[in-house]
PDB file of N, CA and C in Angstrom:
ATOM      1  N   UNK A   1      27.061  19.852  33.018  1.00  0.00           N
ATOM      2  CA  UNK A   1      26.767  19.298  31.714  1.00  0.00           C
ATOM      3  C   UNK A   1      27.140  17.805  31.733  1.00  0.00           C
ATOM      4  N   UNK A   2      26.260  16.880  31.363  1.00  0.00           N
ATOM      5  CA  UNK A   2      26.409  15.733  31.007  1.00  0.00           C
ATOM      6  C   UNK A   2      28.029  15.156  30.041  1.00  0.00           C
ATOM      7  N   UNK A   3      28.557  14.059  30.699  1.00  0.00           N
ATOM      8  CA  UNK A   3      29.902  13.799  29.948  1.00  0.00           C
ATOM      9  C   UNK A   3      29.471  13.151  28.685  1.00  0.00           C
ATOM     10  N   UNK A   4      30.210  13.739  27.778  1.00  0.00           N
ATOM     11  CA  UNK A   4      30.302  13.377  26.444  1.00  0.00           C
ATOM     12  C   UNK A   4      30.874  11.868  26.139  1.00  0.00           C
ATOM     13  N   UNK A   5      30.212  10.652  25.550  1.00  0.00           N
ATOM     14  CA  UNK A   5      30.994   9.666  25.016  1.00  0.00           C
ATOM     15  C   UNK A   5      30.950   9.622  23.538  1.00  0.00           C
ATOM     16  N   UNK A   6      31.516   8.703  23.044  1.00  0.00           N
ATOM     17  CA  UNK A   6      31.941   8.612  21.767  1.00  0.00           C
ATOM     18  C   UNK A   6      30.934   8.219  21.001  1.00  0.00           C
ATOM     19  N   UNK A   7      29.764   7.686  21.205  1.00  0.00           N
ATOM     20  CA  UNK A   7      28.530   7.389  20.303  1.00  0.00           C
ATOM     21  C   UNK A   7      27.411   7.803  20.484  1.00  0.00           C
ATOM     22  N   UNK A   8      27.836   9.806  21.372  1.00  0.00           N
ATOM     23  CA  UNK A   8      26.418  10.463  21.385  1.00  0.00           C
ATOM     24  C   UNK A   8      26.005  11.112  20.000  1.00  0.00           C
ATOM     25  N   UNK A   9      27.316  11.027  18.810  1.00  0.00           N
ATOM     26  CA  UNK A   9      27.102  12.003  17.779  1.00  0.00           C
ATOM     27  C   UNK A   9      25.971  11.269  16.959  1.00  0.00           C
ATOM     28  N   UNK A  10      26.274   9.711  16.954  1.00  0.00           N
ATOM     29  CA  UNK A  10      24.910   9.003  16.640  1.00  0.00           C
ATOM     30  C   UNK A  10      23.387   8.814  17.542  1.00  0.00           C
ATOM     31  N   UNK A  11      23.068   9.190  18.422  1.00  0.00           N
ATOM     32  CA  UNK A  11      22.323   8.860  19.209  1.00  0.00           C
ATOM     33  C   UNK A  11      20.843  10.222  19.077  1.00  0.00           C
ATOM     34  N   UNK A  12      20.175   9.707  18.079  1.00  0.00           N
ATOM     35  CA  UNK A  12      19.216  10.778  17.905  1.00  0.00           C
ATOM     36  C   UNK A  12      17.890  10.639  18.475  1.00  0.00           C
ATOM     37  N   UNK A  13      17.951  10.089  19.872  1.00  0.00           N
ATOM     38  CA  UNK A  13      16.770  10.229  20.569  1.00  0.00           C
ATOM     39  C   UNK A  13      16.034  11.691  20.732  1.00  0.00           C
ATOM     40  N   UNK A  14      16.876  12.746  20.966  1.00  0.00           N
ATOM     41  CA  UNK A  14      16.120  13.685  20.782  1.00  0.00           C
ATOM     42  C   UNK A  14      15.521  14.125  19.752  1.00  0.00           C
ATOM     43  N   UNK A  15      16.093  13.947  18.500  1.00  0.00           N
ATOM     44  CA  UNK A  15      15.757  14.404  17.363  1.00  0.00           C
ATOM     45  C   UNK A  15      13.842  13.732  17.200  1.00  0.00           C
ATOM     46  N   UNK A  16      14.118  12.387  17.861  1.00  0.00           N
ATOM     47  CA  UNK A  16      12.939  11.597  17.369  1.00  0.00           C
ATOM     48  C   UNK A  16      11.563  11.991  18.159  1.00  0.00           C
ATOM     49  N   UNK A  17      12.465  12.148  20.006  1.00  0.00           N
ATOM     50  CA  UNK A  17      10.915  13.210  20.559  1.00  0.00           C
ATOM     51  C   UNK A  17      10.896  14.100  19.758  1.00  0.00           C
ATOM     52  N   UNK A  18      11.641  15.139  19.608  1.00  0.00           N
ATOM     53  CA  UNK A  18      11.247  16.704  19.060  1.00  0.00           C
ATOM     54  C   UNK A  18       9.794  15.988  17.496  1.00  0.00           C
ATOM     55  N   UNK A  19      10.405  15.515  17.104  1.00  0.00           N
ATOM     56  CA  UNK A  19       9.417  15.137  15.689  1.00  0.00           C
ATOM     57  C   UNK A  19       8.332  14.233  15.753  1.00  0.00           C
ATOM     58  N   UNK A  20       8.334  13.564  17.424  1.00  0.00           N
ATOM     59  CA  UNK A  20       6.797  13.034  17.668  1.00  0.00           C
ATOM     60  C   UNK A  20       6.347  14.255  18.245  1.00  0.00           C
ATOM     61  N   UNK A  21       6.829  15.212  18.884  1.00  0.00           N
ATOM     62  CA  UNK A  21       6.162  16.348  19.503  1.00  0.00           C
ATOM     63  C   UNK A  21       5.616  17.167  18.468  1.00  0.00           C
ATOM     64  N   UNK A  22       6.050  17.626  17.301  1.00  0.00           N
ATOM     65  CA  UNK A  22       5.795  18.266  16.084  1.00  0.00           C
ATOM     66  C   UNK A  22       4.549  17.687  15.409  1.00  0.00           C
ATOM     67  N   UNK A  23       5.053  16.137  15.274  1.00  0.00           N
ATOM     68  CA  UNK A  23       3.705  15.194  14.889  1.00  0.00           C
ATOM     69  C   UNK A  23       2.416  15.592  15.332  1.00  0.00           C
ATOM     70  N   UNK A  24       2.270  15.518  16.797  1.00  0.00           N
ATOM     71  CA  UNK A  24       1.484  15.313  17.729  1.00  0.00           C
ATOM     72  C   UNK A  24       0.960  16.925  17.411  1.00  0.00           C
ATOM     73  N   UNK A  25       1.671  17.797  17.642  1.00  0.00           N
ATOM     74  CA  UNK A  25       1.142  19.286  17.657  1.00  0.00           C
ATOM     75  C   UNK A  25       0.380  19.325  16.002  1.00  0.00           C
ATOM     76  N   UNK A  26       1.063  18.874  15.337  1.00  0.00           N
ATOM     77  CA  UNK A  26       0.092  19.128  13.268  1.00  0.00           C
ATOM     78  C   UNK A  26      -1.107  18.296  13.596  1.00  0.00           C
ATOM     79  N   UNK A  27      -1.365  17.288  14.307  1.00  0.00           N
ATOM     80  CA  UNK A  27      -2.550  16.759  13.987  1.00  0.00           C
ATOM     81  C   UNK A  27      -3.464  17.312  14.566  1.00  0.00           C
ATOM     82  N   UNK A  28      -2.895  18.091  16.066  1.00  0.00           N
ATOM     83  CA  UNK A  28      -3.853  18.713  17.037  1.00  0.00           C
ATOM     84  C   UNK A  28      -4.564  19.835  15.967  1.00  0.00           C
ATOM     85  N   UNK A  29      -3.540  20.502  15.395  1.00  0.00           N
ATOM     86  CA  UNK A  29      -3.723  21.688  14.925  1.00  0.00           C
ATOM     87  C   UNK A  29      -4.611  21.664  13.473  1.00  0.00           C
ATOM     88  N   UNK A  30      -4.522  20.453  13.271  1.00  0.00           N
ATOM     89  CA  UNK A  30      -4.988  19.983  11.946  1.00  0.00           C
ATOM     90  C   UNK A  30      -6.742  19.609  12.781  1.00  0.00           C
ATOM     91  N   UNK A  31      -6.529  19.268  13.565  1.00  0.00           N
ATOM     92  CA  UNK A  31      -8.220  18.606  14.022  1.00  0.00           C
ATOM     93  C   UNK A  31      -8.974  20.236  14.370  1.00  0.00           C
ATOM     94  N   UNK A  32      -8.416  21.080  15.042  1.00  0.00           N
ATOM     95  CA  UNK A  32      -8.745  22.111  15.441  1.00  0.00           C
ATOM     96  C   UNK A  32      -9.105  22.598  14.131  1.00  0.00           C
ATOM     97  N   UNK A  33      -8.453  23.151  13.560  1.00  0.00           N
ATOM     98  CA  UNK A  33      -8.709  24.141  11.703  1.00  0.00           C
ATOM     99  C   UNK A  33     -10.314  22.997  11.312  1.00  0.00           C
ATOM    100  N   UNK A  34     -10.215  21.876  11.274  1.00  0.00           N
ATOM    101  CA  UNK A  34     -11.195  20.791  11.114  1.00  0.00           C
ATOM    102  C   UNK A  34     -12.415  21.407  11.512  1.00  0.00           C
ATOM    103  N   UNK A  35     -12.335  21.519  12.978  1.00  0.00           N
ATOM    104  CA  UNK A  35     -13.309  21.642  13.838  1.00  0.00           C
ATOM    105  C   UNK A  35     -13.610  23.328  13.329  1.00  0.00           C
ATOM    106  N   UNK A  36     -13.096  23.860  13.165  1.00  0.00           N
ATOM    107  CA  UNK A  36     -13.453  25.137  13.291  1.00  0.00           C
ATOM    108  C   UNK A  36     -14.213  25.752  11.987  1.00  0.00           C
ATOM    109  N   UNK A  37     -13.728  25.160  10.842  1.00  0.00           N
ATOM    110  CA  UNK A  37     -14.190  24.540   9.642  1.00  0.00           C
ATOM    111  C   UNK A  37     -15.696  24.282   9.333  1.00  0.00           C
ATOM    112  N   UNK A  38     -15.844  23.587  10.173  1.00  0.00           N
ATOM    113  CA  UNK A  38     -16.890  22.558  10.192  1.00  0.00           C
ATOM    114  C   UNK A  38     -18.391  23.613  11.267  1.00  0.00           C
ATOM    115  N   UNK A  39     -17.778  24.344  12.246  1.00  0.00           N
ATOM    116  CA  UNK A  39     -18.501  25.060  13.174  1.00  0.00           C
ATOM    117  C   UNK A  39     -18.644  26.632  12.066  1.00  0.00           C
ATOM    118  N   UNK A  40     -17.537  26.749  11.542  1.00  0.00           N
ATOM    119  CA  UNK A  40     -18.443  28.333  10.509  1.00  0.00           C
ATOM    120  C   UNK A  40     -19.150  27.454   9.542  1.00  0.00           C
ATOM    121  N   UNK A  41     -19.131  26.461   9.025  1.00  0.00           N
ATOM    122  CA  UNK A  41     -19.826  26.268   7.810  1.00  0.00           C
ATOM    123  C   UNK A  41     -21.495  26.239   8.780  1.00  0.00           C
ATOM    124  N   UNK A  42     -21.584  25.305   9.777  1.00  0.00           N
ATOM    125  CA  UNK A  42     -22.731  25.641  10.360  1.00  0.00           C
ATOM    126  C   UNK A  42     -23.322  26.918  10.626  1.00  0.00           C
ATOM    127  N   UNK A  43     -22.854  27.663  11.381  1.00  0.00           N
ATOM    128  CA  UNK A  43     -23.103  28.767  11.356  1.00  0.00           C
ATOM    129  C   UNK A  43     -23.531  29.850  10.218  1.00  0.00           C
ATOM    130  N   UNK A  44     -23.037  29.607   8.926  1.00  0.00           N
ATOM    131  CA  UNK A  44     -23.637  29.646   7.689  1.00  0.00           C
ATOM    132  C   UNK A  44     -24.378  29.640   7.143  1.00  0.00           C
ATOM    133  N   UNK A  45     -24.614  28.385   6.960  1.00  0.00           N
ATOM    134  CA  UNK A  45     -25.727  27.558   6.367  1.00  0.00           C
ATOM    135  C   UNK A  45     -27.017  27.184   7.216  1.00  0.00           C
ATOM    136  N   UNK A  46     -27.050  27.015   8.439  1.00  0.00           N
ATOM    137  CA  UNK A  46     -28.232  27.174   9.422  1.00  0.00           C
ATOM    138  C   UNK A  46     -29.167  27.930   9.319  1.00  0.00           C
ATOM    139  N   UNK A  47     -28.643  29.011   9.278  1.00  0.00           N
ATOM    140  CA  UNK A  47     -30.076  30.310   9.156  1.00  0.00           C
ATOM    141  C   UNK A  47     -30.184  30.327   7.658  1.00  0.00           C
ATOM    142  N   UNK A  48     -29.552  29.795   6.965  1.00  0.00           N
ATOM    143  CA  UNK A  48     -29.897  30.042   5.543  1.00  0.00           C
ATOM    144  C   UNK A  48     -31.163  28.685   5.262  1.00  0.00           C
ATOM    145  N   UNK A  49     -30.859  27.255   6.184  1.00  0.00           N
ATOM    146  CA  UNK A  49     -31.896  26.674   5.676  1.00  0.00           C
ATOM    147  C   UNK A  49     -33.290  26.524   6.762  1.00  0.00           C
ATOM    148  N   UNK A  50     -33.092  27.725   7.609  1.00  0.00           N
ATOM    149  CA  UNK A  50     -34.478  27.756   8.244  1.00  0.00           C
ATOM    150  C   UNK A  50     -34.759  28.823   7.394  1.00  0.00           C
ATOM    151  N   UNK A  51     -34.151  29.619   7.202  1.00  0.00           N
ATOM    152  CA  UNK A  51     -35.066  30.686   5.803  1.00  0.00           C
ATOM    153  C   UNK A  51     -35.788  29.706   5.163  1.00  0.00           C
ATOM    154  N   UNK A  52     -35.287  28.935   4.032  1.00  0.00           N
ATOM    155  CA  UNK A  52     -35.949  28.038   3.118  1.00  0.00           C
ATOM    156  C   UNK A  52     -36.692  27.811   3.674  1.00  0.00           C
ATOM    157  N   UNK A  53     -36.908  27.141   4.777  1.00  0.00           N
ATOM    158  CA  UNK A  53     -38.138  25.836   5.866  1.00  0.00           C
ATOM    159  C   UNK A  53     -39.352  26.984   5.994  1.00  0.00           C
ATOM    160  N   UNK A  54     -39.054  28.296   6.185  1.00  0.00           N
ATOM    161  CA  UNK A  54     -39.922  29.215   6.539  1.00  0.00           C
ATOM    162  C   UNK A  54     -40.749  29.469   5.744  1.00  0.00           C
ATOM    163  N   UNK A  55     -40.118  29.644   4.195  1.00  0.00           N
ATOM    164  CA  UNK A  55     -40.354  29.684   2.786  1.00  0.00           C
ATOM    165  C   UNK A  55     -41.561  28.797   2.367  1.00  0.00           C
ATOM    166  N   UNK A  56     -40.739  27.730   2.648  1.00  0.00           N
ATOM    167  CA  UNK A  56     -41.805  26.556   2.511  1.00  0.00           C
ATOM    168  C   UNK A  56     -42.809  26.559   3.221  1.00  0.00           C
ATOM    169  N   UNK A  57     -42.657  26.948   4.256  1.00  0.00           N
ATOM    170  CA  UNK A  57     -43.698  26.738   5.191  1.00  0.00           C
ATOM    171  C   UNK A  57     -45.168  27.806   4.576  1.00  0.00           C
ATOM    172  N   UNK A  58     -44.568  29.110   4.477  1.00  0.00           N
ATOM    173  CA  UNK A  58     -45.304  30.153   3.957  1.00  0.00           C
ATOM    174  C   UNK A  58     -45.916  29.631   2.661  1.00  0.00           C
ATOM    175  N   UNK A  59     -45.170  29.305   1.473  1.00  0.00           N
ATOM    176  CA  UNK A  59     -46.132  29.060   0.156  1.00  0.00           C
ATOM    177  C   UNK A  59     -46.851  28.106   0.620  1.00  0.00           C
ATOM    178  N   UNK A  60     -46.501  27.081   1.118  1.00  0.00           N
ATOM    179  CA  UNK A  60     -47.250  25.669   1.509  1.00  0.00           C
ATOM    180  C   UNK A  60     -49.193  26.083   2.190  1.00  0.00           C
ATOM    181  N   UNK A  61     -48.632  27.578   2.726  1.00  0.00           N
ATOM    182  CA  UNK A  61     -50.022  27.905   3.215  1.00  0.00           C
ATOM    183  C   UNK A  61     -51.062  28.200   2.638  1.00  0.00           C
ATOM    184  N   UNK A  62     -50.022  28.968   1.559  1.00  0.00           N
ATOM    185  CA  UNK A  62     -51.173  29.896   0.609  1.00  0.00           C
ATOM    186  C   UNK A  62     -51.618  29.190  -0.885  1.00  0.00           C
ATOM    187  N   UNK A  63     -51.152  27.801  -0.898  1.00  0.00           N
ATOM    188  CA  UNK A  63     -51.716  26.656  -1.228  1.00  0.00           C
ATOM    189  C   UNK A  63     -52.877  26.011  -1.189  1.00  0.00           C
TER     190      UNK A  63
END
């Protein structure tokens, strides 16, 4: 074990990685939920607006 001096009780370098590591992990995790978000809403709404296009396409004929 590393020797103890008298001004490690102040010395919060670790504290400050651990909370850029935390940082770093919420935004990942935050872009991901984003992304994933963003990929069901497609998945959704896609076949719902080639229905419409089809729709259209069909009355447009019998026009």
């Amino acid at each position: 074990m590393p020797e103890r001096t008298e001004r490690d009780w102040d010395d919060d370098t670790e504290y400050h990685a651990a909370l850029a590591r935390a940082e770093r992990l919420t935004r990942f995790g935050m872009r991901t939920m984003s992304g994933v978000t963003v990929l069901i809403i497609l998945a959704i709404l896609s076949p719902l607006l080639l229905i419409a296009l089809f729709v259209l396409m069909v009355l447009g004929m019998n026009f």
